[in-house]
C-alpha atoms as a PDB file:
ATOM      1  CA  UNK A   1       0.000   0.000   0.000  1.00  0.00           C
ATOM      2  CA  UNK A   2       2.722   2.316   1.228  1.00  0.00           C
ATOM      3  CA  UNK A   3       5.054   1.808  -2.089  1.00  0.00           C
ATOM      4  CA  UNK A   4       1.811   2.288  -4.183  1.00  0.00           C
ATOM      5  CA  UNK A   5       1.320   5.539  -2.744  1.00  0.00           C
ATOM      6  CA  UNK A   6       5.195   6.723  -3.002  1.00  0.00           C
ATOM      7  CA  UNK A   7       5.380   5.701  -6.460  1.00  0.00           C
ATOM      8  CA  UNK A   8       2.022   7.659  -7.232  1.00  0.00           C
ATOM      9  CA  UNK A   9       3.783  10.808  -5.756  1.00  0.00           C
ATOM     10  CA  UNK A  10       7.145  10.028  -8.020  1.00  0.00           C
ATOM     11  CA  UNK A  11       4.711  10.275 -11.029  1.00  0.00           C
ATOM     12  CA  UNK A  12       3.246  13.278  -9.611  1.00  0.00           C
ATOM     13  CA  UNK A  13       6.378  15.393  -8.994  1.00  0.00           C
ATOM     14  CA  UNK A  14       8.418  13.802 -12.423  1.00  0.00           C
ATOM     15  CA  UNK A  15       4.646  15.837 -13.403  1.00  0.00           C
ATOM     16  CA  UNK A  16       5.041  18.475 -11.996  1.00  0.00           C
ATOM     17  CA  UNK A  17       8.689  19.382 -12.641  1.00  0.00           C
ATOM     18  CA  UNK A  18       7.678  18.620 -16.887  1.00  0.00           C
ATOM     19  CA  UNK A  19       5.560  21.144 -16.289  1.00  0.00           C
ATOM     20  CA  UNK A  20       7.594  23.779 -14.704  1.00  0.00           C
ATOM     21  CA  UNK A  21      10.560  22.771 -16.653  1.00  0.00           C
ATOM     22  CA  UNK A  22       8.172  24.009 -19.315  1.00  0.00           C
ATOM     23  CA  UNK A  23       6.914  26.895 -18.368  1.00  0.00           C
ATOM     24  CA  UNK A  24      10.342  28.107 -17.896  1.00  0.00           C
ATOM     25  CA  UNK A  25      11.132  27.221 -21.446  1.00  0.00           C
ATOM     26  CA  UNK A  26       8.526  29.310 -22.417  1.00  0.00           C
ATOM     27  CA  UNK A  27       9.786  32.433 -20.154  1.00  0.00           C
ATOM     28  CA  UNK A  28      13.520  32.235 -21.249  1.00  0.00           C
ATOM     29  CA  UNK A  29      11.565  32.227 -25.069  1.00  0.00           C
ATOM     30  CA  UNK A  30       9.673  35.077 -24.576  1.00  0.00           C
ATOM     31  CA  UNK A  31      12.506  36.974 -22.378  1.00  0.00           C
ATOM     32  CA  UNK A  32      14.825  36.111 -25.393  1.00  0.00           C
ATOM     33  CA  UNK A  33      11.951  37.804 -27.890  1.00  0.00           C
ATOM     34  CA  UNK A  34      11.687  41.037 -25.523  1.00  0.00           C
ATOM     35  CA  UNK A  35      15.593  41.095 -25.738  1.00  0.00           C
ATOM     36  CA  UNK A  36      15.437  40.915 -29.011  1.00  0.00           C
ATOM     37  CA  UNK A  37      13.003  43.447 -29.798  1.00  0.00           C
ATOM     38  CA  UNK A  38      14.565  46.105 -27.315  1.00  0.00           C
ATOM     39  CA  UNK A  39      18.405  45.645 -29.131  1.00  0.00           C
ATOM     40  CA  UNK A  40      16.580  46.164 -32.692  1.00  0.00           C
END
């Protein structure tokens, strides 16, 4: 029961951290973009 649960959890976080990993993706993109735009 108690390894069930843990291994539920591992999916959740390995979840989670996709998800931030990203969304941070996303934010270097669009940081890069504004960079962009402000040198041109």
């Amino acid at each position: 029961m108690l390894s069930g649960k843990f291994e539920l959890n591992l999916h959740g976080s390995k979840r989670v951290m996709q998800a931030l990993t990203v969304q941070s993706e996303k934010f270097q993109l669009a940081k890069v973009h504004i960079d962009v735009n402000l040198y041109v």
